[in-house]
Protein backbone atom coordinates (compact mmCIF):
# COMPACT_ATOMS: atom_id res chain seq x y z
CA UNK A 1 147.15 8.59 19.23
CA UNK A 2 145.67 10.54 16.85
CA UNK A 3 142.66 13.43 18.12
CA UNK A 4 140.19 11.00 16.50
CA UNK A 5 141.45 7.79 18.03
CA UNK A 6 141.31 9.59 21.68
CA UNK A 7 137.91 10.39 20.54
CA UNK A 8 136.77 6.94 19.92
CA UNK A 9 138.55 5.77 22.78
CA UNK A 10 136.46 8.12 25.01
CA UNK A 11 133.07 7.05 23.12
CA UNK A 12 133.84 3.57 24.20
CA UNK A 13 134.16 4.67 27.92
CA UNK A 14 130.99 7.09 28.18
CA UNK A 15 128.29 5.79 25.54
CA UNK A 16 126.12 2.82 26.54
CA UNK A 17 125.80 -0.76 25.18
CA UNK A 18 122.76 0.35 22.49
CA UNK A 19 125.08 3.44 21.10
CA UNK A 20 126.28 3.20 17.68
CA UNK A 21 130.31 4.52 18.27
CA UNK A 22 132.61 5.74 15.38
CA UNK A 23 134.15 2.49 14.66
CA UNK A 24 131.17 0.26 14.26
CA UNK A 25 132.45 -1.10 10.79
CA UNK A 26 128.80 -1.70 9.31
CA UNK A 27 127.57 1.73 10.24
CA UNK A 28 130.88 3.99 9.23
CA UNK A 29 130.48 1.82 6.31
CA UNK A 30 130.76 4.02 2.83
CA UNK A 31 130.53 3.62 -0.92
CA UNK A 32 133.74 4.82 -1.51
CA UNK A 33 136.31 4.10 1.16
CA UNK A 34 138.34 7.18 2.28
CA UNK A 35 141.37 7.76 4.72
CA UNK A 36 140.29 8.15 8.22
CA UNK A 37 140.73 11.83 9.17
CA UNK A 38 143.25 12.46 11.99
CA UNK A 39 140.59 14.96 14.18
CA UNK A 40 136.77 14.01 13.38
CA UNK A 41 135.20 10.69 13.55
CA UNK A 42 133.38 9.53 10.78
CA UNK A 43 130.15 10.62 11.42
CA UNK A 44 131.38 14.18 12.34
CA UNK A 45 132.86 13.98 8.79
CA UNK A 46 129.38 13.62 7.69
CA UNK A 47 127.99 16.38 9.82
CA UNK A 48 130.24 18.67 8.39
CA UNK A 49 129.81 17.49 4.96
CA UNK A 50 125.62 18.25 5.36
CA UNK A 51 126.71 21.88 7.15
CA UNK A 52 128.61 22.45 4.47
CA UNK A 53 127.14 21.68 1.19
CA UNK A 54 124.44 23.37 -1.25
CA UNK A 55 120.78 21.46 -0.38
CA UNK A 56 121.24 22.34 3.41
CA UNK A 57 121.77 26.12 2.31
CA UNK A 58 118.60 25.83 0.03
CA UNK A 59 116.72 25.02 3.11
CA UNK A 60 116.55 28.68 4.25
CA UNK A 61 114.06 29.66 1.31
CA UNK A 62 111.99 26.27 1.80
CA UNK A 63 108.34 26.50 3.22
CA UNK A 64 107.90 24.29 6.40
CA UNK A 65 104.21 25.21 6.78
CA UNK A 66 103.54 28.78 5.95
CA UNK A 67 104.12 29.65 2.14
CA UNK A 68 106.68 32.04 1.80
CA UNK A 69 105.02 33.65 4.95
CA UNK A 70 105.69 37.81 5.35
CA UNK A 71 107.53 37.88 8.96
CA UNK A 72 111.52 37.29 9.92
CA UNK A 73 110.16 34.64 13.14
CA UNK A 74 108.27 32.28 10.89
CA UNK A 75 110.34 28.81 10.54
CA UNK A 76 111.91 28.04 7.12
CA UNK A 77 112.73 24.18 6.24
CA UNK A 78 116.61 25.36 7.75
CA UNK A 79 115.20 26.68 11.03
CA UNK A 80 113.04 23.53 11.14
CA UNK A 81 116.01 21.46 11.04
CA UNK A 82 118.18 22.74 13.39
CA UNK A 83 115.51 22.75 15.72
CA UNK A 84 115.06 19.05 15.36
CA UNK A 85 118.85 18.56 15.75
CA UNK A 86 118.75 20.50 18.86
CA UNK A 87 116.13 18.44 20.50
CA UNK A 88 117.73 14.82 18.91
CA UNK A 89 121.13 16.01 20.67
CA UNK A 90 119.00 16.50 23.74
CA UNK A 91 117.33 13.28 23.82
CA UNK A 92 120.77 11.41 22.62
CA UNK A 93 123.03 13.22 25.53
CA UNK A 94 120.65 11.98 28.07
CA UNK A 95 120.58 8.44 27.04
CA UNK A 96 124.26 7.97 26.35
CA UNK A 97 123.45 7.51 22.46
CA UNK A 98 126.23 8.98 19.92
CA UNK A 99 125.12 12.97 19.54
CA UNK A 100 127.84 13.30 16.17
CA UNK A 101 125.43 10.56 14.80
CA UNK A 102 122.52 11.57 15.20
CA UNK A 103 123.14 15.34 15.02
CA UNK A 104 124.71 14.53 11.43
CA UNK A 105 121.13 12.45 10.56
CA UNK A 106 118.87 15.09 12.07
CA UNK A 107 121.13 18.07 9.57
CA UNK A 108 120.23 15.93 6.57
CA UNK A 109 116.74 14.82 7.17
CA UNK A 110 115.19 17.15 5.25
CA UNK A 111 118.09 17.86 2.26
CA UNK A 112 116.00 16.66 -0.50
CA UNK A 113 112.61 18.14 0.51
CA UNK A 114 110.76 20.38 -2.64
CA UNK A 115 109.78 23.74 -2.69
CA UNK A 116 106.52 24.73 -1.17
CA UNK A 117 106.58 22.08 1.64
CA UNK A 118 104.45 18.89 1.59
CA UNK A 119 102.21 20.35 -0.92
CA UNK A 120 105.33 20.08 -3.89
CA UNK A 121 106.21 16.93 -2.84
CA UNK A 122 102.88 15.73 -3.37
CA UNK A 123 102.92 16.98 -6.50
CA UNK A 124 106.24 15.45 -7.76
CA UNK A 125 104.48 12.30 -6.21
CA UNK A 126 101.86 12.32 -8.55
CA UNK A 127 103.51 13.32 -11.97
CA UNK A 128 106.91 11.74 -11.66
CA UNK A 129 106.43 8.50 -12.67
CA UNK A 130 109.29 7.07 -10.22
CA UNK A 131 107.37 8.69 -7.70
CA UNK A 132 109.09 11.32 -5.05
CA UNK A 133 109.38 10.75 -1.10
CA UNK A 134 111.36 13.65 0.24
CA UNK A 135 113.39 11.24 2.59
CA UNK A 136 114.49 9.13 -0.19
CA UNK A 137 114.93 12.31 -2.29
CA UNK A 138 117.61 13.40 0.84
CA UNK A 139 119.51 10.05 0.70
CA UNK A 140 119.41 10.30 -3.09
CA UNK A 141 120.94 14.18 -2.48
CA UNK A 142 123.39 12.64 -0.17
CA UNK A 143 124.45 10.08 -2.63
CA UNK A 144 124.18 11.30 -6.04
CA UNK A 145 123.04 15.07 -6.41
CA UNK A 146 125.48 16.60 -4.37
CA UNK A 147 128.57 18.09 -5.74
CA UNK A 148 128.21 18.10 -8.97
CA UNK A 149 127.04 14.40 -9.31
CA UNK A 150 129.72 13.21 -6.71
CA UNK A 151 127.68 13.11 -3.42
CA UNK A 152 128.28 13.46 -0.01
CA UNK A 153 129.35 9.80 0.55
CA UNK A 154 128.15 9.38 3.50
CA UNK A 155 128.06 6.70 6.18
CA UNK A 156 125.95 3.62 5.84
CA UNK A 157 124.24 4.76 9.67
CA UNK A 158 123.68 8.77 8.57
CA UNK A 159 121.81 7.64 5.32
CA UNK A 160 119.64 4.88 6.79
CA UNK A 161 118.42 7.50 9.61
CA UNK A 162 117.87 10.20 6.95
CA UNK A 163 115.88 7.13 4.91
CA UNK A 164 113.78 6.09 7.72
CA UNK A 165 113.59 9.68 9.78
CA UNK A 166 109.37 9.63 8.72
CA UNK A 167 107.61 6.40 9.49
CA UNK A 168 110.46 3.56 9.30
CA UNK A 169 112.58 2.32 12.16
CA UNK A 170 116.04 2.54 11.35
CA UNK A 171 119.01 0.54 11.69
CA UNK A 172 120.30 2.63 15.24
CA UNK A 173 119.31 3.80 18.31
CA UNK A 174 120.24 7.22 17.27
CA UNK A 175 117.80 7.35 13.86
CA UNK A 176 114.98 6.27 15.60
CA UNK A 177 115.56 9.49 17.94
CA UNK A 178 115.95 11.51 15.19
CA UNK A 179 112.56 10.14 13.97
CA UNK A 180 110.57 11.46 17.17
CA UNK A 181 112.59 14.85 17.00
CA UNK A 182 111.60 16.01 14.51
CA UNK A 183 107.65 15.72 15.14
CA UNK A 184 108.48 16.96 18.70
CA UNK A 185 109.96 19.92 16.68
CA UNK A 186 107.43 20.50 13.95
CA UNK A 187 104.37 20.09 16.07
CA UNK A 188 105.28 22.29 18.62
CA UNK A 189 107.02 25.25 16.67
CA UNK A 190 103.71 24.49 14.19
CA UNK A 191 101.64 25.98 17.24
CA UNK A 192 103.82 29.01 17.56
CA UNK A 193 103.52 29.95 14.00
CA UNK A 194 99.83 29.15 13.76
CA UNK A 195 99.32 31.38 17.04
CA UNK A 196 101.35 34.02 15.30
CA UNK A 197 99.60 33.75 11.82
CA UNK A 198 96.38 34.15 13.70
CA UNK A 199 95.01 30.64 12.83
CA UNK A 200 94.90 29.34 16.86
CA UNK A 201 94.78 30.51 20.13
CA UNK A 202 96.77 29.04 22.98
CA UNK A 203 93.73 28.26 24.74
CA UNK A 204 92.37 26.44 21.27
CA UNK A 205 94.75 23.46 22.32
CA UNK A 206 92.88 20.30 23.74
CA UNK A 207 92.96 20.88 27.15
CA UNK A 208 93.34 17.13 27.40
CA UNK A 209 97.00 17.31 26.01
CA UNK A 210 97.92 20.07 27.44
CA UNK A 211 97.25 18.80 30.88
CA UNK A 212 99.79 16.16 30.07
CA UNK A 213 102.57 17.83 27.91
CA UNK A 214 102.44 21.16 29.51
CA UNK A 215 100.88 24.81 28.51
CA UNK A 216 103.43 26.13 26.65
CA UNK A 217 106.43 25.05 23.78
CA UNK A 218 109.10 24.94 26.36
CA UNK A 219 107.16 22.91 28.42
CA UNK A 220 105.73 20.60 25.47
CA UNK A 221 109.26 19.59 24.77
CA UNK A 222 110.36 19.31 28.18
CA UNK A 223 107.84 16.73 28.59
CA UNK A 224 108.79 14.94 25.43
CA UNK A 225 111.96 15.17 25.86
CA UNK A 226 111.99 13.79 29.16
CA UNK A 227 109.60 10.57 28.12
CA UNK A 228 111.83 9.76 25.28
CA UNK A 229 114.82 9.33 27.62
CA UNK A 230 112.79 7.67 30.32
CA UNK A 231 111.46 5.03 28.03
CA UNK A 232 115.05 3.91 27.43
CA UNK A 233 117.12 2.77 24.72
CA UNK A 234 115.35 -1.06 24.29
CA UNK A 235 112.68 0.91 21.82
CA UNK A 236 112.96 4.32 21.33
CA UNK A 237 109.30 6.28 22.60
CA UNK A 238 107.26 8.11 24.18
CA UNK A 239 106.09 6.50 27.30
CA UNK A 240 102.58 5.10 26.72
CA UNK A 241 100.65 8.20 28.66
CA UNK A 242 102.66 11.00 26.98
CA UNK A 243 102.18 9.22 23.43
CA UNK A 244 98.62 9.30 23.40
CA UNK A 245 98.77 12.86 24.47
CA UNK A 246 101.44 13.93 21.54
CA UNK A 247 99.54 11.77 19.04
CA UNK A 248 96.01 13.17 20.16
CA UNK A 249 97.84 16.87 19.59
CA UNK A 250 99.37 16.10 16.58
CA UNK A 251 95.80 14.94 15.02
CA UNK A 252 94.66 18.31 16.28
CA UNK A 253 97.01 20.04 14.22
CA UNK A 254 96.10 17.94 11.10
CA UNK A 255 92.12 19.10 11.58
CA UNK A 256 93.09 22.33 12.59
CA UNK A 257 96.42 23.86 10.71
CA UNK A 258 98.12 21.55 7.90
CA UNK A 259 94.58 21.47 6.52
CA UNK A 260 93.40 24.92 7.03
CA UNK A 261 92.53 26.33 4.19
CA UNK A 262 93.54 29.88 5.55
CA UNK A 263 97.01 28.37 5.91
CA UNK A 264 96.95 26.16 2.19
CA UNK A 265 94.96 29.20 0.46
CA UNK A 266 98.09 29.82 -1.90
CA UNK A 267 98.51 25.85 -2.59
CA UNK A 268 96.71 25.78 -5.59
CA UNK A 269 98.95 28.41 -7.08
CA UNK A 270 102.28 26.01 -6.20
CA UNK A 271 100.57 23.24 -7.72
CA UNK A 272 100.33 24.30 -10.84
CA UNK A 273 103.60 26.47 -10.83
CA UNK A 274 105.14 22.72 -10.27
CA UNK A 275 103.30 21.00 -13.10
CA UNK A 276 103.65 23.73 -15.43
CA UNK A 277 107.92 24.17 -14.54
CA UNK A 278 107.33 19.97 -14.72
CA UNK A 279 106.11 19.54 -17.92
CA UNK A 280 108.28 22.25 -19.51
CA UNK A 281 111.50 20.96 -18.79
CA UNK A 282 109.95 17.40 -20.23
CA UNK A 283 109.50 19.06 -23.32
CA UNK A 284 113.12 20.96 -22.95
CA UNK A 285 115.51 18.77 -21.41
CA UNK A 286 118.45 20.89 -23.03
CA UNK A 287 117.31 24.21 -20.66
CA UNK A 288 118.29 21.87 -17.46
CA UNK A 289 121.49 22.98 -16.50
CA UNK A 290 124.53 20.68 -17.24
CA UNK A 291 124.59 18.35 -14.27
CA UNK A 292 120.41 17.98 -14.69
CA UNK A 293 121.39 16.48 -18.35
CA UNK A 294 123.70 14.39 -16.96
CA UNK A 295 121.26 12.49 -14.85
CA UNK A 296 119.61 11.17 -18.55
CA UNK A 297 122.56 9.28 -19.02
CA UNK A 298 121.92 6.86 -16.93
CA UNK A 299 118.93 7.95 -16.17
CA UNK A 300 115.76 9.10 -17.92
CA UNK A 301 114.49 12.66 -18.28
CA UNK A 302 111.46 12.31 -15.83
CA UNK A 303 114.23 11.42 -13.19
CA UNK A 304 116.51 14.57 -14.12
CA UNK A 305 113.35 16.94 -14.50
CA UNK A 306 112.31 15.79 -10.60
CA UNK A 307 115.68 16.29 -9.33
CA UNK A 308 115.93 19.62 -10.94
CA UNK A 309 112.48 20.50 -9.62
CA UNK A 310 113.15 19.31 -5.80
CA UNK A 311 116.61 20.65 -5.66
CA UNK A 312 114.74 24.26 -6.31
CA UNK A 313 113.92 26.63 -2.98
CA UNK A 314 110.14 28.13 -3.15
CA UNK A 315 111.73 31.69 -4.43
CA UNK A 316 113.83 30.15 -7.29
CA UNK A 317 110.61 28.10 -8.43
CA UNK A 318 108.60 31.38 -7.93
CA UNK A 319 111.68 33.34 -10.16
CA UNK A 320 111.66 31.13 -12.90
CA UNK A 321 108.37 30.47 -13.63
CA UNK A 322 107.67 34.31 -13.82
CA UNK A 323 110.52 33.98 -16.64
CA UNK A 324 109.25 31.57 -19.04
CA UNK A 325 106.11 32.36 -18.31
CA UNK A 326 105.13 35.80 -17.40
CA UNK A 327 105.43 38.14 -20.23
CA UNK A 328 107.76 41.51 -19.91
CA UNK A 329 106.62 44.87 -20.31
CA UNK A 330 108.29 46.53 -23.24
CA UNK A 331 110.83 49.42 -21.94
């Protein structure tokens, strides 16, 4: 037996009836079939594949909440996501789900997300007239951007978690816990940075949640953690106390943080840095580099300019837009 058979063979002995193992045929499942590697499953193929390639690097200059915040401790888009992939593999160890799966969804969640956080892609929402989602941007990464127009070819399970990681319930056990790690992850590191920017103070937290998730992050997640797996595999949640107290902190942030204007004061600024880069590489489509163009072959030049645009990290954007439009002093 191969290291990857023995592998398999102990995923069928340990992981429980609701697990999605590495030989389900429908969710290994690829565009292009491939030889079976003789020491990774398939869906530690696909981890590696994410670790490995160019969009997950990008995510170390990507704004999470804080704009290109001044301070080493502040998460970045990357940070963000291992985070979440720490607390999925958590959740999925306790409940006997498959942690290569879902690790390998929680890596790529956020591959296709544009510069300058939510506030970009709402911006490539509104001008691109295909519209942008940053989780179908990721699968469309995974399947088309990546390596130079080749993709990641990934497995049928890892792209439909990545797809529905925001508000959709996906096709396994293991996506749907992806789905609830990551806003166990961004709410609760969201706190730290807003107590460290100055815009709360722990004791600003409704005492209400607190009470029930705990009085600090460690705690928080403990709590969530712990309700995920107790709620068991039949549908993946919170139990019904700890939801309302997550949800009820999670609305707290939205009045109090990812609205702020202290936090979004430099918003404005990315907006129009994105329609301006937008509408420039509309008018020169022969600036995009080569694999850009490419895209307008079978696609049109509002899908190539978007791609080119979402693919960038916030310092890039920030670089290039100071060089087509910010004039140089003479020397």
């Amino acid at each position: 037996m191969t290291i990857r058979e023995q592998t398999e063979q102990i995923e069928e002995m340990i992981l429980c009836s609701d697990a999605c193992k590495s030989t389900d045929a429908a969710g290994t499942k690829r565009l292009r079939a491939e030889e079976k590697c003789p020491f990774r499953t398939e869906f530690q193929r696909d981890r590696d594949r994410i670790l490995h390639c160019n969009s997950f690097r990008r995510l170390k200059r990507k704004t999470q909440v804080f704009l290109s915040p001044v301070g080493d401790h502040y998460r970045t888009r990357l940070t963000h996501t291992l985070e979440v992939a720490q607390i999925a593999r958590t959740i999925s160890r306790g409940m006997r789900l498959n942690e290569d799966l879902t690790e390998a969804i929680a890596l790529g969640h956020d591959l296709g997300h544009s510069p300058f956080g939510h506030c970009g892609e709402a911006v490539l929402n509104d001008i691109c007239p295909h519209g942008f989602k940053h989780y179908m941007q990721s699968v469309r990464v995974a399947e088309v951007l990546e390596k130079k127009g080749k993709g990641l070819n990934l497995t049928f399970a890892v792209k439909n978690g990545i797809e529905c990681h925001t508000n959709k319930t996906a096709a396994t056990k293991e996506g749907n816990v992806v789905r609830l790690a990551d806003t166990i992850a961004y709410i609760n590191h969201d706190i730290e940075d807003s107590i460290r920017a100055g815009l709360l103070h722990e004791s600003d937290l409704p005492e209400e949640c607190t009470s029930v998730l705990g009085s600090t992050k460690t705690k928080r997640i403990t709590t969530l953690i712990a309700s995920v797996i107790e709620h068991g595999t039949e549908d993946i949640d919170f139990m019904p106390g700890i939801r309302k107290a997550h949800d009820d902190l999670k609305a707290f942030m939205f009045r109090e943080v990812y609205t702020n204007p202290a936090a979004k004061q430099e918003e404005t600024k990315a907006e129009l840095l994105v329609r301006k880069l937008y509408a420039y590489f509309i008018d020169h489509t022969e600036l995009l580099p080569y694999e850009y163009r490419s895209i307008m072959q079978t696609d049109d030049a509002d899908r190539a300019v978007c791609d080119y645009i979402a693919g960038m990290s916030d310092e890039y954007a920030v670089d290039l837009y100071t060089e087509l439009f910010v004039p140089k002093f003479w020397k």
